[in-house]
C-alpha atoms as a PDB file:
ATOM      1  CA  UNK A   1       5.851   1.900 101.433  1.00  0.00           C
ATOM      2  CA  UNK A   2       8.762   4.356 100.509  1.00  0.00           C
ATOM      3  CA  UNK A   3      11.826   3.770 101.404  1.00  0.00           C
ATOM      4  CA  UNK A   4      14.472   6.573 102.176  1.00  0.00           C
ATOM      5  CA  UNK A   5      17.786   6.535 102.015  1.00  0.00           C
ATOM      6  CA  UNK A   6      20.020   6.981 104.630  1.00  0.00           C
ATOM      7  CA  UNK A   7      22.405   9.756 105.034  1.00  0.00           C
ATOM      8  CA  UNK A   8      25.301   9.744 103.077  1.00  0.00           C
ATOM      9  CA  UNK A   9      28.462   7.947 104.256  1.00  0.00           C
ATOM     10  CA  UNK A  10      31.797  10.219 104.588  1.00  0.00           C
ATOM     11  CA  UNK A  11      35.040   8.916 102.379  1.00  0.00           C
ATOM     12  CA  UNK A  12      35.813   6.973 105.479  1.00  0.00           C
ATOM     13  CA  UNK A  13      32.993   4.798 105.609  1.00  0.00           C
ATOM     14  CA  UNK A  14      31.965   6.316 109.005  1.00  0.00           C
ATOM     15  CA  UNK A  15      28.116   7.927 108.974  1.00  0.00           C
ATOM     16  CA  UNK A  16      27.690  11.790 109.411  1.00  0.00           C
ATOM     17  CA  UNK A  17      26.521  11.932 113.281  1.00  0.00           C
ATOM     18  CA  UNK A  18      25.011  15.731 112.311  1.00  0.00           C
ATOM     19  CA  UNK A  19      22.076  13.604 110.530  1.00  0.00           C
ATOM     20  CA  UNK A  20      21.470  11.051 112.658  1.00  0.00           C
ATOM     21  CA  UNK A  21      21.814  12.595 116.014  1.00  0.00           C
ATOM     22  CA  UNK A  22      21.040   9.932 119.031  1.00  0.00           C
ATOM     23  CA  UNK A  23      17.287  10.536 120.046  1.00  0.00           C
ATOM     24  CA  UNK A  24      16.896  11.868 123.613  1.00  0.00           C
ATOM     25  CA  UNK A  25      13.999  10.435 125.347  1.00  0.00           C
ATOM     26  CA  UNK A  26      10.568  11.568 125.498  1.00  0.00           C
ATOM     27  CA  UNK A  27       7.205  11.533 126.184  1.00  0.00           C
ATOM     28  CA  UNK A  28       5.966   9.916 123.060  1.00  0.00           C
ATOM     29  CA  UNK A  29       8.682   6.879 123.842  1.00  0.00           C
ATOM     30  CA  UNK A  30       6.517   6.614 126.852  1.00  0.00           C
ATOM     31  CA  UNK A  31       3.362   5.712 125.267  1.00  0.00           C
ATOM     32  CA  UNK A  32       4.727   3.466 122.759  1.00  0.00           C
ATOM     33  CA  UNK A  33       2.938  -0.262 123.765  1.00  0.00           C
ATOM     34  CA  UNK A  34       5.275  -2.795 125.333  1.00  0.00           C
ATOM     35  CA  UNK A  35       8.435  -1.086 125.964  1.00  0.00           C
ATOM     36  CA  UNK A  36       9.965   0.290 129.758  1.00  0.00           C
ATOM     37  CA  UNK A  37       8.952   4.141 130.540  1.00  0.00           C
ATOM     38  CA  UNK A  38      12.795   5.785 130.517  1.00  0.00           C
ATOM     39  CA  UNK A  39      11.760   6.910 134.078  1.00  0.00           C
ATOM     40  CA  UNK A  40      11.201   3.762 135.382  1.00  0.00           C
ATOM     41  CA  UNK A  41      14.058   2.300 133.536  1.00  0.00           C
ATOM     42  CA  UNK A  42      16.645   5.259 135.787  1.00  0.00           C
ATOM     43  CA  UNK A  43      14.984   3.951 138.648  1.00  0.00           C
ATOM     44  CA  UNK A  44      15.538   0.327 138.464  1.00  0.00           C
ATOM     45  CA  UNK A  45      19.125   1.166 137.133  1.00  0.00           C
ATOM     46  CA  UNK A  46      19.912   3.584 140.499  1.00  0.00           C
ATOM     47  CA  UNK A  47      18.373   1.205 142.442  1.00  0.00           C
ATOM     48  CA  UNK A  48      21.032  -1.536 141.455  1.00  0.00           C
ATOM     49  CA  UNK A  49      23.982   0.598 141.641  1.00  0.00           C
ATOM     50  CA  UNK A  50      22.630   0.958 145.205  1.00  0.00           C
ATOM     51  CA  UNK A  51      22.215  -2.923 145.798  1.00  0.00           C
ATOM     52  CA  UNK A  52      25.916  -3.004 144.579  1.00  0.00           C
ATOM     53  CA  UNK A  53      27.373  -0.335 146.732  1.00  0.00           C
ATOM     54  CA  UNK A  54      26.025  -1.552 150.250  1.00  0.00           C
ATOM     55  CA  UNK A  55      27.075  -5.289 148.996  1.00  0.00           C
ATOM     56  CA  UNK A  56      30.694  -3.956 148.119  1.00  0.00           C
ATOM     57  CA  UNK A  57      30.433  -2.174 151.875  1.00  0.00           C
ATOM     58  CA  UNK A  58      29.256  -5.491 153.372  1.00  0.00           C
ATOM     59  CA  UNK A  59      32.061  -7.472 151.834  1.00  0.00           C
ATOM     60  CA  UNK A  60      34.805  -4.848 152.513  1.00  0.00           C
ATOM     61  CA  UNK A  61      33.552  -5.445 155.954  1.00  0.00           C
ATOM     62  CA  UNK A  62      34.034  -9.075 156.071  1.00  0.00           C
ATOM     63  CA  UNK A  63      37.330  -8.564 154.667  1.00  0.00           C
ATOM     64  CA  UNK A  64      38.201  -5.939 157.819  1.00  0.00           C
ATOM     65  CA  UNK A  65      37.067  -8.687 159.846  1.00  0.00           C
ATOM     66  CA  UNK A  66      39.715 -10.993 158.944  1.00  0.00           C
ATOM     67  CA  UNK A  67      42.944 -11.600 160.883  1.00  0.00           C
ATOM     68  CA  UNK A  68      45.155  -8.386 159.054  1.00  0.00           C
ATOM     69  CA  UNK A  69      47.752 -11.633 158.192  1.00  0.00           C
ATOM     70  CA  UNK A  70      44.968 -13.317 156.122  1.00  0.00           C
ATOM     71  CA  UNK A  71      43.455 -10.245 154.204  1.00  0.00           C
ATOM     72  CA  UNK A  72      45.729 -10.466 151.617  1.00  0.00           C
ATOM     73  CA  UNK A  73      44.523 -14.002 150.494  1.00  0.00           C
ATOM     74  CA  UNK A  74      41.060 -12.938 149.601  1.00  0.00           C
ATOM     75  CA  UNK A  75      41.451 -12.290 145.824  1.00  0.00           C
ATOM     76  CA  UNK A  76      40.889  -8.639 144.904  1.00  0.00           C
ATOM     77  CA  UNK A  77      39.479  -9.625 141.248  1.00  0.00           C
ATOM     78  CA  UNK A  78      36.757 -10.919 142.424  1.00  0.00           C
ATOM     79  CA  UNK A  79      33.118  -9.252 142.517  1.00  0.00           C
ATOM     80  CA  UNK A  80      31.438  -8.214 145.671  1.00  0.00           C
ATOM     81  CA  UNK A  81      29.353 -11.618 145.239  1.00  0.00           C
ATOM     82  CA  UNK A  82      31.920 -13.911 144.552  1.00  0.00           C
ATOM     83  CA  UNK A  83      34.308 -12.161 147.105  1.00  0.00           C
ATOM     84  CA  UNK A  84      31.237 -13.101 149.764  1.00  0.00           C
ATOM     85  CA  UNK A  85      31.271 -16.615 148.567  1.00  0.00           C
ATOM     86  CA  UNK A  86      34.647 -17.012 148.836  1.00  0.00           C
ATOM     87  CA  UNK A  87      35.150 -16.056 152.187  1.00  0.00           C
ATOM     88  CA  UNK A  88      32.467 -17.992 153.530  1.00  0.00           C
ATOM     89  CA  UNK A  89      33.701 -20.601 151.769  1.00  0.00           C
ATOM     90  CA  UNK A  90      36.916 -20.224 153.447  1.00  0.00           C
ATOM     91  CA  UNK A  91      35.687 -19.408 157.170  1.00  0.00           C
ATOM     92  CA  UNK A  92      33.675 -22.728 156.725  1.00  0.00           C
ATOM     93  CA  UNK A  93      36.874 -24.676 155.706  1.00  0.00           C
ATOM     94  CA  UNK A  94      38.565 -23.092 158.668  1.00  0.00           C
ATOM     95  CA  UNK A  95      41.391 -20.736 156.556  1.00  0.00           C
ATOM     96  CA  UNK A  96      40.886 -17.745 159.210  1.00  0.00           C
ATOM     97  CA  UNK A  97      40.785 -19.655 162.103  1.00  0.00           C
ATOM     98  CA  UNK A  98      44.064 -19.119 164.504  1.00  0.00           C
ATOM     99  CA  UNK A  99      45.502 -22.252 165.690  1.00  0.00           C
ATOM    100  CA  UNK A 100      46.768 -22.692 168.869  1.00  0.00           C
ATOM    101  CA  UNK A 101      50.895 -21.730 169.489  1.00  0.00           C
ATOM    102  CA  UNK A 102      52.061 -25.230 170.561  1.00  0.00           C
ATOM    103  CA  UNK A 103      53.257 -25.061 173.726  1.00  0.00           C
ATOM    104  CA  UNK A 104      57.082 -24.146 174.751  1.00  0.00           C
ATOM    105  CA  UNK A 105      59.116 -26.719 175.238  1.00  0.00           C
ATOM    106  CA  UNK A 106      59.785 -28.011 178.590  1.00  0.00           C
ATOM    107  CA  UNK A 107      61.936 -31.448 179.265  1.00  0.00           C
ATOM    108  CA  UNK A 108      59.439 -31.983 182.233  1.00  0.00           C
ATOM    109  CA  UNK A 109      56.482 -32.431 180.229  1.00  0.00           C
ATOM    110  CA  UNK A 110      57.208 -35.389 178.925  1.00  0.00           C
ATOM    111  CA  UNK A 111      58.450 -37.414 181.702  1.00  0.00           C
ATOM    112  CA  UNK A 112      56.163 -39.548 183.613  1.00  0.00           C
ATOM    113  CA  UNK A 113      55.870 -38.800 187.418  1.00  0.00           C
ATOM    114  CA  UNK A 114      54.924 -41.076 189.989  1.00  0.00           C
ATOM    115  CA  UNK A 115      53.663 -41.315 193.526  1.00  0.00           C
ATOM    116  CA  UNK A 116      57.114 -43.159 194.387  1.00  0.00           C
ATOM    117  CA  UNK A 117      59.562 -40.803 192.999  1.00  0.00           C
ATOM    118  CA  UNK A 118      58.061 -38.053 195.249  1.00  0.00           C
ATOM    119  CA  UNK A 119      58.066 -40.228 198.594  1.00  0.00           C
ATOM    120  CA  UNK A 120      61.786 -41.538 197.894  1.00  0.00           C
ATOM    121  CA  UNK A 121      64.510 -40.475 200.574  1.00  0.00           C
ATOM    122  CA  UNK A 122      67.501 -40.884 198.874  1.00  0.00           C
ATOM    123  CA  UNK A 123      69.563 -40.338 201.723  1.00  0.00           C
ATOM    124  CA  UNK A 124      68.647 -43.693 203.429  1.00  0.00           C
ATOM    125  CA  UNK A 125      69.722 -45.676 200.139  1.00  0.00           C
ATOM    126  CA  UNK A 126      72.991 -47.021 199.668  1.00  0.00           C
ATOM    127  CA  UNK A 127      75.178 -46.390 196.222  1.00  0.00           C
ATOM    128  CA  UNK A 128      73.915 -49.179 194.445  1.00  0.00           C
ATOM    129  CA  UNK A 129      70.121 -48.319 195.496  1.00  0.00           C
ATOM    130  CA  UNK A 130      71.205 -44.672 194.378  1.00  0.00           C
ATOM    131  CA  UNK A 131      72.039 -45.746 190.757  1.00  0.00           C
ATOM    132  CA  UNK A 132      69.422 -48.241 190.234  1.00  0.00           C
ATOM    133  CA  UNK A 133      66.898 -45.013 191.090  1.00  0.00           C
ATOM    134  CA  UNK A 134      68.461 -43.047 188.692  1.00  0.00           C
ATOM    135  CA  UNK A 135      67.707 -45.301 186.337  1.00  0.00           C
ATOM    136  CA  UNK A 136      64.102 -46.022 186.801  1.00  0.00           C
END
């Protein structure tokens, strides 16, 4: 076996790219046993980028989906598949769900009513009937 040397290395140390251009594929890389036809390697490759542009739509639209006050706490550094985790990771712990305004405050709703109160006269009682009502 003879061994040539390779092309000769500019004062910089850097290799002269006219000599060793980068091969282009072709047909003969096609028939060489065991590797991936360059065709089929595109194909698999454009099919991904695919796969990762409808997830990346699916997520944004989870994200839409969100209460607008909340979409700002989904982390934007994230990827698509993490971002997906992470919000159903979230909707599961309850993050997005809206909670209930508690209810305005009303000085009647905590006082206890009773059957008596309503059937009371109070102008058949004298004053010291009065006060003791008052009281109750």
């Amino acid at each position: 076996m003879e061994q040539t040397n390779p092309a000769p290395a500019s004062d910089t140390g850097e290799q002269d790219q006219t000599n060793n251009p980068v091969p282009e594929p072709s047909a003969s890389d096609d028939d060489k046993k065991g590797s991936v036809p360059y065709a089929r390697f595109a194909e698999v490759v454009n099919q991904r980028k695919a796969a990762e542009e409808a997830l990346t739509a699916v997520v944004e639209g989870m994200v839409a989906e969100l209460p607008e006050a909340y979409q700002d706490l989904v982390p934007a550094a994230l990827s698509p598949v993490d971002k997906c985790s992470w919000i159903q990771a979230a909707k599961a712990k309850g993050l997005f769900n809206k909670q209930s305004a508690p209810p305005p405050f009303d000085p009647d709703t905590k006082r206890p009513t009773s059957g008596k109160a309503a059937s009371l006269d109070l102008n058949q009682l004298n004053p010291h009937q009065l006060l003791a009502a008052g009281f109750k």
